[in-house]
PDB file of N, CA and C in Angstrom:
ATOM      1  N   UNK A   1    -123.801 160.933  99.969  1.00  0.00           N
ATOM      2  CA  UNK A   1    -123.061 161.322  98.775  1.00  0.00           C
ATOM      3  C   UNK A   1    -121.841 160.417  98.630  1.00  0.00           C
ATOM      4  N   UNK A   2    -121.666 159.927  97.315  1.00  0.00           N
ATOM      5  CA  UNK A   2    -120.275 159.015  97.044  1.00  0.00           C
ATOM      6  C   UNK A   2    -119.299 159.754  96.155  1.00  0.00           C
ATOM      7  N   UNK A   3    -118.619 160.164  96.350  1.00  0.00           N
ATOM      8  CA  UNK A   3    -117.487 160.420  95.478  1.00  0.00           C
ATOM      9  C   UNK A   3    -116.270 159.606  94.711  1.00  0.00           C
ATOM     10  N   UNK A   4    -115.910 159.430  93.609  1.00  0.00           N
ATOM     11  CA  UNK A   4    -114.682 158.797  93.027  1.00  0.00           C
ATOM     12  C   UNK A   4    -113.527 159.042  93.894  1.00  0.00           C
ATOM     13  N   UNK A   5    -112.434 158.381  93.972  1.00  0.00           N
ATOM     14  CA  UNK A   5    -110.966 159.106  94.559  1.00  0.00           C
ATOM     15  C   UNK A   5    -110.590 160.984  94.254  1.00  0.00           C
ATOM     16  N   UNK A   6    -110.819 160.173  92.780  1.00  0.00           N
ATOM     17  CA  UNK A   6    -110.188 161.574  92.348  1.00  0.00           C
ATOM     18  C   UNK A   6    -110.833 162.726  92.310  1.00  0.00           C
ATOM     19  N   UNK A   7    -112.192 162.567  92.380  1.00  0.00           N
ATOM     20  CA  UNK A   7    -113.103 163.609  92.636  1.00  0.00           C
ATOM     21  C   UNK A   7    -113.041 164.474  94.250  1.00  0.00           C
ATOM     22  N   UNK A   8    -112.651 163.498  95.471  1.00  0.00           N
ATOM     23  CA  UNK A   8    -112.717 163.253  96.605  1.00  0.00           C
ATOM     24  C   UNK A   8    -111.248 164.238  97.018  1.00  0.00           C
ATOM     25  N   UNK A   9    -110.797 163.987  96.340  1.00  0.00           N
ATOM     26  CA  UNK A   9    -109.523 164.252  96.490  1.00  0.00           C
ATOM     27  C   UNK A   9    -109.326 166.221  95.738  1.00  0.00           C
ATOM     28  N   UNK A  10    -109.985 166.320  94.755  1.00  0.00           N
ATOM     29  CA  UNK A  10    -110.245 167.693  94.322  1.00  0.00           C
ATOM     30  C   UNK A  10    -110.956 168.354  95.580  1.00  0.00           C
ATOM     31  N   UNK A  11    -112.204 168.158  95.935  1.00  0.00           N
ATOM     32  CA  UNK A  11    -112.920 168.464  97.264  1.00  0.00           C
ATOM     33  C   UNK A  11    -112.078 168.680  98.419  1.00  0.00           C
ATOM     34  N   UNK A  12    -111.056 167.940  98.628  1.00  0.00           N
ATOM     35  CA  UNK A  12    -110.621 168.433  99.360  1.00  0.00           C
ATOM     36  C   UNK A  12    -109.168 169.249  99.404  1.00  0.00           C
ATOM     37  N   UNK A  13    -108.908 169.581  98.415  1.00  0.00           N
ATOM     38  CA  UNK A  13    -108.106 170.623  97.628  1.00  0.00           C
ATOM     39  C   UNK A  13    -108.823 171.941  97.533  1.00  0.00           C
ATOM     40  N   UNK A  14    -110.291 171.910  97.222  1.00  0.00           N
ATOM     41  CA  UNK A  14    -110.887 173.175  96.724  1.00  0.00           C
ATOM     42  C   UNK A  14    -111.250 173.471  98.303  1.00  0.00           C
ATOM     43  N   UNK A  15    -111.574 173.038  99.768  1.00  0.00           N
ATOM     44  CA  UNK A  15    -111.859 172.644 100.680  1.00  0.00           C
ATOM     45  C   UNK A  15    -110.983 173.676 101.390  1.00  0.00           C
ATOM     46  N   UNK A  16    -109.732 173.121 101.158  1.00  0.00           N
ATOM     47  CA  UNK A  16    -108.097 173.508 101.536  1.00  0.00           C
ATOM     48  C   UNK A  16    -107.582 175.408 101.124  1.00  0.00           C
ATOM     49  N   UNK A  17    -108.341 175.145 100.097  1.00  0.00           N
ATOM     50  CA  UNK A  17    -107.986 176.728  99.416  1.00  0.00           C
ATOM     51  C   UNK A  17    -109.140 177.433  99.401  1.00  0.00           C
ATOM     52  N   UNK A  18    -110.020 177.643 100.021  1.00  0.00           N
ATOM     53  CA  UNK A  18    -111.374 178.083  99.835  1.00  0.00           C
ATOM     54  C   UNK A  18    -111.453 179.541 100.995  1.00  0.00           C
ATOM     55  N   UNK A  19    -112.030 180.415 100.697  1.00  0.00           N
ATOM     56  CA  UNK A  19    -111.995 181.530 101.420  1.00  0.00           C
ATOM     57  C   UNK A  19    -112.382 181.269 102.848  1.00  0.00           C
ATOM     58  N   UNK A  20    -111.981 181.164 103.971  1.00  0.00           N
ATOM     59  CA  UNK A  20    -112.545 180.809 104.986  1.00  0.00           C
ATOM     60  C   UNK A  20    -113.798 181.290 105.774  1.00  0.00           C
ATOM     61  N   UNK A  21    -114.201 183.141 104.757  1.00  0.00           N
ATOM     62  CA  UNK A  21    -115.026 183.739 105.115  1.00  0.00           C
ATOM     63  C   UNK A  21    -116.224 182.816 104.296  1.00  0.00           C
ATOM     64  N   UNK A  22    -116.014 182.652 103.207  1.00  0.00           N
ATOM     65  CA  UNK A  22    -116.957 181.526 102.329  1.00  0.00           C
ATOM     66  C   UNK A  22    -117.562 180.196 103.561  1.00  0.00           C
ATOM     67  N   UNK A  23    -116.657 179.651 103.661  1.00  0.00           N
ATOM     68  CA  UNK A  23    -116.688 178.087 104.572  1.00  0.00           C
ATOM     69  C   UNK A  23    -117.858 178.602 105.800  1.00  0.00           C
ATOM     70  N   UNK A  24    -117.430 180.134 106.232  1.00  0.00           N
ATOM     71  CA  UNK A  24    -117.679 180.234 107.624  1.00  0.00           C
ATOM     72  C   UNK A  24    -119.323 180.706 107.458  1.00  0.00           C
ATOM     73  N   UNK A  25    -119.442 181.779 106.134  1.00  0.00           N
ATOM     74  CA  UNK A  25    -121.097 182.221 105.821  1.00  0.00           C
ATOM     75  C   UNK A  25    -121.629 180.755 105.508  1.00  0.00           C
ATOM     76  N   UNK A  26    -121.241 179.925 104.795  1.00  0.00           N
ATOM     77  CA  UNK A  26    -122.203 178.770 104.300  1.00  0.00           C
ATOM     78  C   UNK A  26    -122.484 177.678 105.490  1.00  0.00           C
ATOM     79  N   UNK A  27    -121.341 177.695 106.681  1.00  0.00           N
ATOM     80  CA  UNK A  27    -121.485 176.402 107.584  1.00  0.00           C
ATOM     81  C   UNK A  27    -122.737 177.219 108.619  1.00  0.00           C
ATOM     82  N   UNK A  28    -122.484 178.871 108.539  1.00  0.00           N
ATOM     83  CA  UNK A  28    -123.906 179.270 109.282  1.00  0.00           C
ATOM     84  C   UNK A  28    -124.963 179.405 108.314  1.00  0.00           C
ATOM     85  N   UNK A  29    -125.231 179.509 107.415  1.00  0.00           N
ATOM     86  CA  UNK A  29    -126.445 178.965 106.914  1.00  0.00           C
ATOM     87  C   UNK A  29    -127.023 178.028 106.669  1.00  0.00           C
ATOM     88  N   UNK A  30    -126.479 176.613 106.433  1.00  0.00           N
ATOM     89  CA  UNK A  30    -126.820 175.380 106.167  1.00  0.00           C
ATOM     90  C   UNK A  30    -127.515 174.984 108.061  1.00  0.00           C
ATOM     91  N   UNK A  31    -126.124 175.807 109.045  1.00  0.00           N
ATOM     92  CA  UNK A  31    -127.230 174.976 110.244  1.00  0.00           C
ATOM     93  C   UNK A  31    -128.298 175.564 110.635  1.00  0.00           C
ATOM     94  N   UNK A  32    -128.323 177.240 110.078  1.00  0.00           N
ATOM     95  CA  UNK A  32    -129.442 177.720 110.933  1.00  0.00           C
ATOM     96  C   UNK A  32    -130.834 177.477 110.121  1.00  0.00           C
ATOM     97  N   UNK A  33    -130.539 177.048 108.644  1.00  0.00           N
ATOM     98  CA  UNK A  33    -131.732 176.364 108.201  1.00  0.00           C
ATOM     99  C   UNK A  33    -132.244 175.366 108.413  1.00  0.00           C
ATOM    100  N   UNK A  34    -131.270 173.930 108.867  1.00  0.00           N
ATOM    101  CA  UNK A  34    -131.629 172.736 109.590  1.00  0.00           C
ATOM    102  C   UNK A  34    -132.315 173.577 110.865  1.00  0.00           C
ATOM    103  N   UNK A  35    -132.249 174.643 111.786  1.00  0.00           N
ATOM    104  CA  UNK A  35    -132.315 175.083 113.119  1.00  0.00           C
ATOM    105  C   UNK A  35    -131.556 174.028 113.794  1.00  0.00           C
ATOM    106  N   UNK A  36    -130.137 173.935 113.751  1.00  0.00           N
ATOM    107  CA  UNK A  36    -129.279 172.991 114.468  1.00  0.00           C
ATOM    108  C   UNK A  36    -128.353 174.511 115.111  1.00  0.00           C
ATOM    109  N   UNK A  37    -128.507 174.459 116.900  1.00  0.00           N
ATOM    110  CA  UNK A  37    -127.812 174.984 117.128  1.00  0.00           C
ATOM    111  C   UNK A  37    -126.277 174.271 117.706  1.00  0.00           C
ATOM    112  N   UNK A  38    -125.224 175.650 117.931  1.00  0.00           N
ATOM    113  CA  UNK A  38    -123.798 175.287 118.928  1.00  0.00           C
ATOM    114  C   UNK A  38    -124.265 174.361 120.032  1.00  0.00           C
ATOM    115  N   UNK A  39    -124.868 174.697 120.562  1.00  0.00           N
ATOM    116  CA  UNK A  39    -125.392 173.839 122.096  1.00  0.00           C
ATOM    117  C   UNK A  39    -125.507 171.897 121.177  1.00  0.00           C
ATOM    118  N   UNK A  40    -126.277 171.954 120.223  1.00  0.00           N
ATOM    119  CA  UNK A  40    -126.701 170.928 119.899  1.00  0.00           C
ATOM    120  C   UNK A  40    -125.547 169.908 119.305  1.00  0.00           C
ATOM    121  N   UNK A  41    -124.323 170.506 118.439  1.00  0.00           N
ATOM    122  CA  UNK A  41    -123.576 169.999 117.832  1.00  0.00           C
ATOM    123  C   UNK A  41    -122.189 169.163 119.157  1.00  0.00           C
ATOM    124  N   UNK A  42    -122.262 170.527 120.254  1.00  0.00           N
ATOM    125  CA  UNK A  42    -121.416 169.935 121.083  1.00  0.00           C
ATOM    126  C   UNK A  42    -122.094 169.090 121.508  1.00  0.00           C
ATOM    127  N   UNK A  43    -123.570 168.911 122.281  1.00  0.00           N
ATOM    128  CA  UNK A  43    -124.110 167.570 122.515  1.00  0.00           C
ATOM    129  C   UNK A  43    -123.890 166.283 121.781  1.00  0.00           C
ATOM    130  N   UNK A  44    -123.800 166.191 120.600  1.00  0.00           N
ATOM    131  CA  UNK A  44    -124.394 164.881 119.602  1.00  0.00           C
ATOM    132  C   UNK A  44    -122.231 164.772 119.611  1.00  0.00           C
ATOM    133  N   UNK A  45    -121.339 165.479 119.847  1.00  0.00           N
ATOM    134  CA  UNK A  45    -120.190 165.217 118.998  1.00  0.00           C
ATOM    135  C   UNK A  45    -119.297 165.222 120.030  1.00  0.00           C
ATOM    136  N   UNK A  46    -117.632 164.813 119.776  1.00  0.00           N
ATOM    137  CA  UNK A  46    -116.813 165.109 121.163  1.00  0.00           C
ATOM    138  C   UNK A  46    -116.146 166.539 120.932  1.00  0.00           C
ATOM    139  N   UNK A  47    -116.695 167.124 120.195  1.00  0.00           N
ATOM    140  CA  UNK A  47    -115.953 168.341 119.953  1.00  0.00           C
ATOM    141  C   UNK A  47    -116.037 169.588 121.061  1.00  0.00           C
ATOM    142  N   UNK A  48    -115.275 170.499 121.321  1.00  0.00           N
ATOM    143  CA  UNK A  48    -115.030 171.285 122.564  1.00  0.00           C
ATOM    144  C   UNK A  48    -116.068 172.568 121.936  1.00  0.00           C
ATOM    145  N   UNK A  49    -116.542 172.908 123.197  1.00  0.00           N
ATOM    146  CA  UNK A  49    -117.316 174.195 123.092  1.00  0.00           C
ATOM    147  C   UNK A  49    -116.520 175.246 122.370  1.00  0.00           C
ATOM    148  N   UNK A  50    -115.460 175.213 122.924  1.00  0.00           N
ATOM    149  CA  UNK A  50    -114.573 176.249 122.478  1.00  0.00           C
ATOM    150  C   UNK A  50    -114.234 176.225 121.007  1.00  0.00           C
ATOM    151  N   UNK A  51    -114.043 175.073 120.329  1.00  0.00           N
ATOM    152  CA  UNK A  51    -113.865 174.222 119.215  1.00  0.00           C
ATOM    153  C   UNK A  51    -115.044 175.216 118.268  1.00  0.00           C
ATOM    154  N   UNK A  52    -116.444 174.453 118.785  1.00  0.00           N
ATOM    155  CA  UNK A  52    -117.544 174.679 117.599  1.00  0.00           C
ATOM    156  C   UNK A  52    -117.572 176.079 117.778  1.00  0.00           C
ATOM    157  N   UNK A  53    -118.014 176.838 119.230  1.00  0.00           N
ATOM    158  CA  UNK A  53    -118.512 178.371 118.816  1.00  0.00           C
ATOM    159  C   UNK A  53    -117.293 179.218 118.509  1.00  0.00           C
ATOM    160  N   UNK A  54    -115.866 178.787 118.013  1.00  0.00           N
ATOM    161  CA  UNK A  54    -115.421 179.432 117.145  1.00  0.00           C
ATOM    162  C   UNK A  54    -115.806 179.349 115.456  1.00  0.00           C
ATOM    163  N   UNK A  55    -115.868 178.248 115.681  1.00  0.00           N
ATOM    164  CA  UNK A  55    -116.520 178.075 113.677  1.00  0.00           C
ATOM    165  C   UNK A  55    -117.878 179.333 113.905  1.00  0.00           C
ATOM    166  N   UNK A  56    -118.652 179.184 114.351  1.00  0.00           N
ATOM    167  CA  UNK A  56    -119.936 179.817 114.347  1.00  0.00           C
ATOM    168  C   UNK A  56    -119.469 181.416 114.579  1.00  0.00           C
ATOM    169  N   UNK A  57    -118.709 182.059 115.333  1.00  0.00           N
ATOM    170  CA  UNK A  57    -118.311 183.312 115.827  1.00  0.00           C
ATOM    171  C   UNK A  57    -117.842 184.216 114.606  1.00  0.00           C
ATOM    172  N   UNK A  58    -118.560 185.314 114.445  1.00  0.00           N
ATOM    173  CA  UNK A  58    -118.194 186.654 113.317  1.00  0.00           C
ATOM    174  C   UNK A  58    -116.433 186.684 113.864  1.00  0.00           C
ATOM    175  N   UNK A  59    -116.457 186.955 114.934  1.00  0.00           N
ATOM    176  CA  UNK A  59    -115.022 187.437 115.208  1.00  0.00           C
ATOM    177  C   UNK A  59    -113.720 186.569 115.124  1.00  0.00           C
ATOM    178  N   UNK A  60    -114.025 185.021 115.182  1.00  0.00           N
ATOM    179  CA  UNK A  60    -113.281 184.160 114.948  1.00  0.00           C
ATOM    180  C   UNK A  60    -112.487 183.949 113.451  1.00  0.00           C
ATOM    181  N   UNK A  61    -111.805 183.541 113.146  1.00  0.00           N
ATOM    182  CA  UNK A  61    -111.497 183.128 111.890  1.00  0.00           C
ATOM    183  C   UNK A  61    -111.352 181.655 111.391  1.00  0.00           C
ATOM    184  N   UNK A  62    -111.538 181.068 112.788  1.00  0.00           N
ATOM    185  CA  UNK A  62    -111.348 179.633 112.445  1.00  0.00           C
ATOM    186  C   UNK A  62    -113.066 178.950 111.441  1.00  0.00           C
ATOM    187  N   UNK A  63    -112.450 178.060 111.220  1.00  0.00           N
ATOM    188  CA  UNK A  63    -113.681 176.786 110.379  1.00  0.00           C
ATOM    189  C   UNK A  63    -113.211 175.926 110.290  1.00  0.00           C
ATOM    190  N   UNK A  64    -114.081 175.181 110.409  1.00  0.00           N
ATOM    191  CA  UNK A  64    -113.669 173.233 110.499  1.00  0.00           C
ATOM    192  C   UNK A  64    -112.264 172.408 110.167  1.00  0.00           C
ATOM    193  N   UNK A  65    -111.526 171.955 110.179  1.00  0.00           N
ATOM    194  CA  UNK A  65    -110.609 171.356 109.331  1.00  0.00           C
ATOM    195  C   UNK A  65    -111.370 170.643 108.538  1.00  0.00           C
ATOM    196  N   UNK A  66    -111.040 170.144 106.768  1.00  0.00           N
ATOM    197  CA  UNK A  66    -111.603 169.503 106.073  1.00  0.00           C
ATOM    198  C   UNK A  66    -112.669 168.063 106.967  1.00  0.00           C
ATOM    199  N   UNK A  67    -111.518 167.220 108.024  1.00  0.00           N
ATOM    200  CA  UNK A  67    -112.286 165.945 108.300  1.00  0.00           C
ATOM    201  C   UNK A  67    -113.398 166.433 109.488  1.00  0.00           C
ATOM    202  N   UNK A  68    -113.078 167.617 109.862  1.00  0.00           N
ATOM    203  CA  UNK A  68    -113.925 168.053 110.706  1.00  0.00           C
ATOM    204  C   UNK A  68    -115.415 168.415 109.731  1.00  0.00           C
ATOM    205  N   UNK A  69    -115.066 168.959 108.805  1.00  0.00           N
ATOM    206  CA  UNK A  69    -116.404 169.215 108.245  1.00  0.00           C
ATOM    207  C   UNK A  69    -117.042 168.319 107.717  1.00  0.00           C
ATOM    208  N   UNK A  70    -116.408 167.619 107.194  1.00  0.00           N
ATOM    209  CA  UNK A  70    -116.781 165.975 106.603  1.00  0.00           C
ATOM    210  C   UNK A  70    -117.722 164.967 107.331  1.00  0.00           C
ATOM    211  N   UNK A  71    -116.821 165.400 108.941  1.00  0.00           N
ATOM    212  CA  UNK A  71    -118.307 164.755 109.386  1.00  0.00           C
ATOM    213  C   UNK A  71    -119.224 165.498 109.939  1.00  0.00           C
ATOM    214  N   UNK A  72    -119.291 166.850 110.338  1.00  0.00           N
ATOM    215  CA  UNK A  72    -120.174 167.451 109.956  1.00  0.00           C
ATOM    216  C   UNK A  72    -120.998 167.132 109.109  1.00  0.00           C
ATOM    217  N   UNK A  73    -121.037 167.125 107.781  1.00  0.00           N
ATOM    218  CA  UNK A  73    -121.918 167.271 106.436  1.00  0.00           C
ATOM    219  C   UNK A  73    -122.135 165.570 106.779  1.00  0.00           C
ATOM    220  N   UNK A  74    -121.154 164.451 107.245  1.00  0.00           N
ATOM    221  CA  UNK A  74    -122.518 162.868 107.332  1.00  0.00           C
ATOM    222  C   UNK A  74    -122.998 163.134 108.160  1.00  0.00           C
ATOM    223  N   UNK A  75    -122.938 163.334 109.599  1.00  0.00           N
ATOM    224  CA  UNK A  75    -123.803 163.382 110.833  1.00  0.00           C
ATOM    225  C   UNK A  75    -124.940 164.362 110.206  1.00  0.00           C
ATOM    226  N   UNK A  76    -124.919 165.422 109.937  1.00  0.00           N
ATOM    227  CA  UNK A  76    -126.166 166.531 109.646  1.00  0.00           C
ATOM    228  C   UNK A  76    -126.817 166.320 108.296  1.00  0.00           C
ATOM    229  N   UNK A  77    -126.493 165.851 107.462  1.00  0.00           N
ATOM    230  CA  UNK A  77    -126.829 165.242 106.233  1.00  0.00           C
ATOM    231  C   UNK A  77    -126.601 166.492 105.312  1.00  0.00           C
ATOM    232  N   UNK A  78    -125.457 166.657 105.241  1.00  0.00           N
ATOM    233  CA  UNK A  78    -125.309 167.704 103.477  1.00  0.00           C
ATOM    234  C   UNK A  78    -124.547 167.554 103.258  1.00  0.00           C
ATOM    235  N   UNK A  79    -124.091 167.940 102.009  1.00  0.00           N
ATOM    236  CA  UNK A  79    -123.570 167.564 101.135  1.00  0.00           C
ATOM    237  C   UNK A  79    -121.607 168.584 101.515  1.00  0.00           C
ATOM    238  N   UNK A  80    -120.752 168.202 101.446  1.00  0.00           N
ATOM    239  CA  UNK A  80    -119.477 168.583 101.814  1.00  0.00           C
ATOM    240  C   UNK A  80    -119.033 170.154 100.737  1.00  0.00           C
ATOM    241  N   UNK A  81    -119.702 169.946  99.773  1.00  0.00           N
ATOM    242  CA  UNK A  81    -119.542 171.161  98.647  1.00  0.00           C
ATOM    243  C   UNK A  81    -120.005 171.926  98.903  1.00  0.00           C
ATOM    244  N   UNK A  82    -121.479 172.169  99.435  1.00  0.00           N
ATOM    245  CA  UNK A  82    -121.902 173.384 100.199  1.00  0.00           C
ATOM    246  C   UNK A  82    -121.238 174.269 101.020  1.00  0.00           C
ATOM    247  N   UNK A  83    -120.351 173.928 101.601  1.00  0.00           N
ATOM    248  CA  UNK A  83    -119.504 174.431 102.297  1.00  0.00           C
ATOM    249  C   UNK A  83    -118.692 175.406 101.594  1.00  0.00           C
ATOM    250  N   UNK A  84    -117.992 175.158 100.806  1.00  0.00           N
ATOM    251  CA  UNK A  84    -116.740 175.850  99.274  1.00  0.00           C
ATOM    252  C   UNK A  84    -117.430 176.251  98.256  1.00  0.00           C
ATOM    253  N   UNK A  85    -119.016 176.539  98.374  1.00  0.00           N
ATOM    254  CA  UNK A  85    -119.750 177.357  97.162  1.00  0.00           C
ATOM    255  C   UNK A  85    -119.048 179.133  97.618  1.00  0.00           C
ATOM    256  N   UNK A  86    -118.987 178.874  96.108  1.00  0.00           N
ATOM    257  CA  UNK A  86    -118.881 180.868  96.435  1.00  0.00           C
ATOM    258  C   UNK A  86    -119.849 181.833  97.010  1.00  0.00           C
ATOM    259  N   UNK A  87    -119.755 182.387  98.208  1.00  0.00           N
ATOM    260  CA  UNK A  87    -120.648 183.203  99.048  1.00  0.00           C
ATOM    261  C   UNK A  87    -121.224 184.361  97.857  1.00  0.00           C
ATOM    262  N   UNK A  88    -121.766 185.616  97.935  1.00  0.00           N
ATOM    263  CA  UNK A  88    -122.224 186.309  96.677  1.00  0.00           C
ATOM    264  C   UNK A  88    -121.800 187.515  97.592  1.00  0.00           C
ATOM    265  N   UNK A  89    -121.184 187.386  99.003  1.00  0.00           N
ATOM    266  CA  UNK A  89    -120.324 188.367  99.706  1.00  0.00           C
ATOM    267  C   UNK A  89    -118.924 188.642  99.691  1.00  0.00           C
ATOM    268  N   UNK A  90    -117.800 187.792  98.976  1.00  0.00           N
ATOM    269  CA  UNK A  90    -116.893 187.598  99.170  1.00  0.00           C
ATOM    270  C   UNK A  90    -116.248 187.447  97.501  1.00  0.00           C
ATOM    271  N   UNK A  91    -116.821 188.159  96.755  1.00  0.00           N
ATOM    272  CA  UNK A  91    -116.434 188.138  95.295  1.00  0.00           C
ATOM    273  C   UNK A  91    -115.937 189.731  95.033  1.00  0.00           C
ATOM    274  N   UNK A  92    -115.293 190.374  96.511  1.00  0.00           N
ATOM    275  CA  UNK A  92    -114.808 191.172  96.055  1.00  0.00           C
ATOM    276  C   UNK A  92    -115.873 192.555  96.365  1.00  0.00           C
ATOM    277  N   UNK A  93    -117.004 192.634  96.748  1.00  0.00           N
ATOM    278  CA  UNK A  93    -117.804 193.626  97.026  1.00  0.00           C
ATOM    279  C   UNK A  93    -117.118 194.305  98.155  1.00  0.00           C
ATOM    280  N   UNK A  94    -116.959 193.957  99.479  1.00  0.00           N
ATOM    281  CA  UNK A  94    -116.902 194.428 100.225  1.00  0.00           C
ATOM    282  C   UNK A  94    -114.991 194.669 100.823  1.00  0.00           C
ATOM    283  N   UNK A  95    -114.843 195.400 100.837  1.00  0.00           N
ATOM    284  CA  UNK A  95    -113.319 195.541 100.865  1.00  0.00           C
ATOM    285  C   UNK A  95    -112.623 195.269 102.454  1.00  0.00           C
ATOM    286  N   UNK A  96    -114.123 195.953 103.452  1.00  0.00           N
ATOM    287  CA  UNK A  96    -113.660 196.118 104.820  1.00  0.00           C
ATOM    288  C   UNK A  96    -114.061 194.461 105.808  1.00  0.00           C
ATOM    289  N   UNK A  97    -113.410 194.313 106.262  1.00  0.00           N
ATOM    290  CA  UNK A  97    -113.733 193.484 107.243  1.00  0.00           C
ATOM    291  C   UNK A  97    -114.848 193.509 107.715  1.00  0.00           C
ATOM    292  N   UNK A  98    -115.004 194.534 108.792  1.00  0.00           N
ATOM    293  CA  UNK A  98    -116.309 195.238 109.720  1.00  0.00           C
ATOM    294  C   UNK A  98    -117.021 195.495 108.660  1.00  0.00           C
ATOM    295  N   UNK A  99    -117.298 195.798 107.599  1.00  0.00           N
ATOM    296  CA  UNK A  99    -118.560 195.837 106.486  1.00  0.00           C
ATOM    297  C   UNK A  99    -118.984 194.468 105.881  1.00  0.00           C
ATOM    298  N   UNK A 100    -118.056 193.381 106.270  1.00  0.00           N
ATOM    299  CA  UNK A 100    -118.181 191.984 106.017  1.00  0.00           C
ATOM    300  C   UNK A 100    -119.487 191.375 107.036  1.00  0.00           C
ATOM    301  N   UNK A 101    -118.587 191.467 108.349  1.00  0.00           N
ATOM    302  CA  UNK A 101    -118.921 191.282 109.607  1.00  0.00           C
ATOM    303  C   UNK A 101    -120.407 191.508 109.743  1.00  0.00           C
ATOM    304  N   UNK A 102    -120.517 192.843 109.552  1.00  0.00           N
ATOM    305  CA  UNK A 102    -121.776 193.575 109.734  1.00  0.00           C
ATOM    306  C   UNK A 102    -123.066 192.968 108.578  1.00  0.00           C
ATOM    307  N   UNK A 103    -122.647 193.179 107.631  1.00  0.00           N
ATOM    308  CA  UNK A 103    -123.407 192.098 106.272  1.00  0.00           C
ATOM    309  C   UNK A 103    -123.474 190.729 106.698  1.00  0.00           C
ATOM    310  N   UNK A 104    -122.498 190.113 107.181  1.00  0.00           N
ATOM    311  CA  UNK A 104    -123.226 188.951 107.445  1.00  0.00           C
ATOM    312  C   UNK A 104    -124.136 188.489 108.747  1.00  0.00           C
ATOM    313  N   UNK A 105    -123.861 188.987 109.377  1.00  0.00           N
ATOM    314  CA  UNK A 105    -124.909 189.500 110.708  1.00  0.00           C
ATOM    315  C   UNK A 105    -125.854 189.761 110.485  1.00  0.00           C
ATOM    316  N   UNK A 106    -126.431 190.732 109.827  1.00  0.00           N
ATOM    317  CA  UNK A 106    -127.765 191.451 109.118  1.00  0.00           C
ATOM    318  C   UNK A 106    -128.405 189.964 108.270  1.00  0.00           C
ATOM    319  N   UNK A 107    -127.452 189.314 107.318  1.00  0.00           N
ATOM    320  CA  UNK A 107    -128.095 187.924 106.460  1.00  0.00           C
ATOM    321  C   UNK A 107    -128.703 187.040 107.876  1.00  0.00           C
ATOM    322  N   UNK A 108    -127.842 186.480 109.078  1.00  0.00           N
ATOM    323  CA  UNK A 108    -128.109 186.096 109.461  1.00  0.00           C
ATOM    324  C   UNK A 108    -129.350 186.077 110.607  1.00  0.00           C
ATOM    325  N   UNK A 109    -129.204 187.092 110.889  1.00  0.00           N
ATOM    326  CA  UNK A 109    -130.148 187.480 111.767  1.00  0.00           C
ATOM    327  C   UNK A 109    -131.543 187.809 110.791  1.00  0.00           C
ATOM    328  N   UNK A 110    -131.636 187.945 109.885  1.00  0.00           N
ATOM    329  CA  UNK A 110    -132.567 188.069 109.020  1.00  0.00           C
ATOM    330  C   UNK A 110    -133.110 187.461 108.184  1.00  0.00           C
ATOM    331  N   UNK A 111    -132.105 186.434 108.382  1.00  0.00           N
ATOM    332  CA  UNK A 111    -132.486 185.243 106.818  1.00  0.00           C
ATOM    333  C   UNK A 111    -132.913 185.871 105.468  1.00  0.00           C
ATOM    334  N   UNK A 112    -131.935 186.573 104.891  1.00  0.00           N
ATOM    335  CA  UNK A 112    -132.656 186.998 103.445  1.00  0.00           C
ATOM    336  C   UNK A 112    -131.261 186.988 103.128  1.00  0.00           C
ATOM    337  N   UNK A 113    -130.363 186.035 103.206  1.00  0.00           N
ATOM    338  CA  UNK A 113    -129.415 185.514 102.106  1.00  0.00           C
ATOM    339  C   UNK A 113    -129.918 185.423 100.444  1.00  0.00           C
ATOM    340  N   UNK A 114    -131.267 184.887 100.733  1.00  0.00           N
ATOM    341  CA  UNK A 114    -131.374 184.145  99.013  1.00  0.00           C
ATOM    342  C   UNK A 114    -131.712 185.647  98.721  1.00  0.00           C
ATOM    343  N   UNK A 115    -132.382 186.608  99.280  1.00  0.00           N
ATOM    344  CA  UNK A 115    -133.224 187.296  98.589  1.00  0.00           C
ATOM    345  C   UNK A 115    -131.969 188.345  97.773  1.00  0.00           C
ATOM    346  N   UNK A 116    -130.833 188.537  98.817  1.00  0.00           N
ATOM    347  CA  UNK A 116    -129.663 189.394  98.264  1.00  0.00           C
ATOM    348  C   UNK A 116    -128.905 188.665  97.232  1.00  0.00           C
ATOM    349  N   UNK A 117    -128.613 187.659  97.369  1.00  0.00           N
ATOM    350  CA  UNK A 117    -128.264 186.586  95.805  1.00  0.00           C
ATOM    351  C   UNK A 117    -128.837 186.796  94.828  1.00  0.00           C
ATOM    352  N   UNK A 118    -130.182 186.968  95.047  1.00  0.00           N
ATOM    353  CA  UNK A 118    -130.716 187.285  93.234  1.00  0.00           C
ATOM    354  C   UNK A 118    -130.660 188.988  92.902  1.00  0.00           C
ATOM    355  N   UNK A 119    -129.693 189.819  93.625  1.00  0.00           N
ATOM    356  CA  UNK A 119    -129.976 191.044  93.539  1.00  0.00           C
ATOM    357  C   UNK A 119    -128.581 191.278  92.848  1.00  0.00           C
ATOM    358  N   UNK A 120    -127.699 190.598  93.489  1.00  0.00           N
ATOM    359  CA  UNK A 120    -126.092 190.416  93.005  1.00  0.00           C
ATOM    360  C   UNK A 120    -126.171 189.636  91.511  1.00  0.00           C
ATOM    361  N   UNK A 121    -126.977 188.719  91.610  1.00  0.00           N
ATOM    362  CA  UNK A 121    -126.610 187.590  90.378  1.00  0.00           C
ATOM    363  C   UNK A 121    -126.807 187.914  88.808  1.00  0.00           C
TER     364      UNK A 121
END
């Protein structure tokens, strides 16, 4: 993917301000559809165990810094916007944390993200 400056530069503004629960549902779905696991990312990268299976962790709050995800999305091949799409969990449905938590656990472990998207949409 090539971006203009100024386009590049919005991305990582919208990147910057983006719900982190958003960043954190989309960076686990994009890998568990590649089937790229934690084990695999610390292999291929110099990044600390401790580092990645917080991005990946319900209980964590951390996610990538922008250049962290950046290369994420060249090394794994996607696209950097995927990341800052609006989740169809985080528009305000769910008020509680632990009802967050728990919903996204259930998507994940189940893979029927898309199927609850067209139920919301």
């Amino acid at each position: 993917m090539q971006y203009a400056q100024e386009e590049f530069l919005g991305i990582i503004n919208k990147y910057n301000n983006a719900d982190r629960k958003d960043i954190k549902l989309n960076l686990l779905t994009i890998f568990k559809k590649k089937g790229i696991k934690n084990k695999q990312i610390i292999e291929e990268t110099e990044y600390t165990p401790y580092k990645v299976n917080s991005w990946f962790a319900f209980s964590s709050p951390n996610v990538p810094t922008f250049e962290d995800a950046l290369m994420l999305a060249v090394k794994y091949d996607f696209d950097i916007q995927e990341l800052i799409k609006e989740s169809w969990n985080c528009k305000g449905r769910f008020n509680s944390s632990l009802v967050f938590l728990l919903a996204a656990y259930i998507i994940q472990r189940y893979n029927i993200q898309n199927k609850i998207e067209k139920i919301f949409k």
